[in-house]
Protein backbone atom coordinates (compact mmCIF):
# COMPACT_ATOMS: atom_id res chain seq x y z
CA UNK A 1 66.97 83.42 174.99
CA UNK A 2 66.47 86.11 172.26
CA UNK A 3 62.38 87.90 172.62
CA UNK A 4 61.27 89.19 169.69
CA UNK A 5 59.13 92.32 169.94
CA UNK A 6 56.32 91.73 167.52
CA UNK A 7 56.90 95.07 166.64
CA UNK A 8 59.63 94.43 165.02
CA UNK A 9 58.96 91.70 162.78
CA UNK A 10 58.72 92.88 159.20
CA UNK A 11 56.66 91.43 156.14
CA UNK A 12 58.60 92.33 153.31
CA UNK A 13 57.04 92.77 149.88
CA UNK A 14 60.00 92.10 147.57
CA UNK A 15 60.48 88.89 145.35
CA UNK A 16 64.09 88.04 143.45
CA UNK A 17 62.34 90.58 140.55
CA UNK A 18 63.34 93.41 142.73
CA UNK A 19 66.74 91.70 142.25
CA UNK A 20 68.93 92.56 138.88
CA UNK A 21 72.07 90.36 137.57
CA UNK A 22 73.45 88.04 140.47
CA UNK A 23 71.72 85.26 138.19
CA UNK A 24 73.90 82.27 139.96
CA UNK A 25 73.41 83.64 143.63
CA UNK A 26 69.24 83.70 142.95
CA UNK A 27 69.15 80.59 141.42
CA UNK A 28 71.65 78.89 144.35
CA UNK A 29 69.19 80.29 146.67
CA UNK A 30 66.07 78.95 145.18
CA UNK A 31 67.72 75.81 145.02
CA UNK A 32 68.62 75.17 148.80
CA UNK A 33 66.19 77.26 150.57
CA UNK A 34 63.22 78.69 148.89
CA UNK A 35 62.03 75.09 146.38
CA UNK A 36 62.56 73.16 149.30
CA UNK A 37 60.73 75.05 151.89
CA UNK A 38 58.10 75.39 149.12
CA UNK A 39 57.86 71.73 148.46
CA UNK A 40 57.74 70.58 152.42
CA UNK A 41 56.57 73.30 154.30
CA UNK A 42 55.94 70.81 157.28
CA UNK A 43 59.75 70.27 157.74
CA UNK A 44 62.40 71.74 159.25
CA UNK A 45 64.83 73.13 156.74
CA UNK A 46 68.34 73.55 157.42
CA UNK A 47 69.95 77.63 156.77
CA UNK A 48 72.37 79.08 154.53
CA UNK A 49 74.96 80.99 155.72
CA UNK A 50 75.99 84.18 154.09
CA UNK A 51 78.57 85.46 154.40
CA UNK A 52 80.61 88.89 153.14
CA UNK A 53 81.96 92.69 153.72
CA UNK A 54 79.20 95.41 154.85
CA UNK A 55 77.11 96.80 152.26
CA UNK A 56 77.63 93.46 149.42
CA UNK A 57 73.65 92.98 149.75
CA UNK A 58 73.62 89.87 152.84
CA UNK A 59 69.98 91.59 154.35
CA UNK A 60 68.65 92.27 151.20
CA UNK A 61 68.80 88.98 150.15
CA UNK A 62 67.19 87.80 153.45
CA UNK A 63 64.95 89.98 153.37
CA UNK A 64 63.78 89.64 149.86
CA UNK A 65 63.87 85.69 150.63
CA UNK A 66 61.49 86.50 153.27
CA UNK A 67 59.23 88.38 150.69
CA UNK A 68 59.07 85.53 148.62
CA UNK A 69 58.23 83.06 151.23
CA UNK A 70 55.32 85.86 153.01
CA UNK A 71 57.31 84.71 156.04
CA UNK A 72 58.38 87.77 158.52
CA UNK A 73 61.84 89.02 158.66
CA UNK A 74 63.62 90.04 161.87
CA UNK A 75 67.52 91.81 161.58
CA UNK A 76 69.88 90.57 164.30
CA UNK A 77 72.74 92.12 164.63
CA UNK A 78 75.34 91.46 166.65
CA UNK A 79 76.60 92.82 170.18
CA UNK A 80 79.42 93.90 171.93
């Protein structure tokens, strides 16, 4: 069972603005996750996996989804 120190949840303030080129990755994203969390936020949405080297931008764009739902964001990473 994972426990989540509310201390670290974050509430980030970025939006896809804070987000230049990628045009095709945004829009992909607004299409499965963000419009249809937006349209039915009563229902369980399914997740998006993302997937790519270090340092191609993964967080950022989870965390900037985040911002544009003002939902929290929490970085997992993974252990040995």
């Amino acid at each position: 069972m994972l426990v989540v120190d509310p201390e670290t949840i974050e509430r980030p303030q970025l939006s896809f603005k804070n987000i230049i080129g990628v045009e095709a990755v945004k829009q992909r994203i607004t299409d499965v996750v963000l419009t249809p969390i937006q349209q039915h936020p009563d229902r369980q949405i399914g997740g998006v996996l993302m997937f790519g080297p270090p340092g191609c931008g993964k967080t950022f764009f989870a965390r900037t989804l985040a911002g544009e739902l003002k939902a929290g964001f929490v970085s997992i990473e993974m252990g040995a």
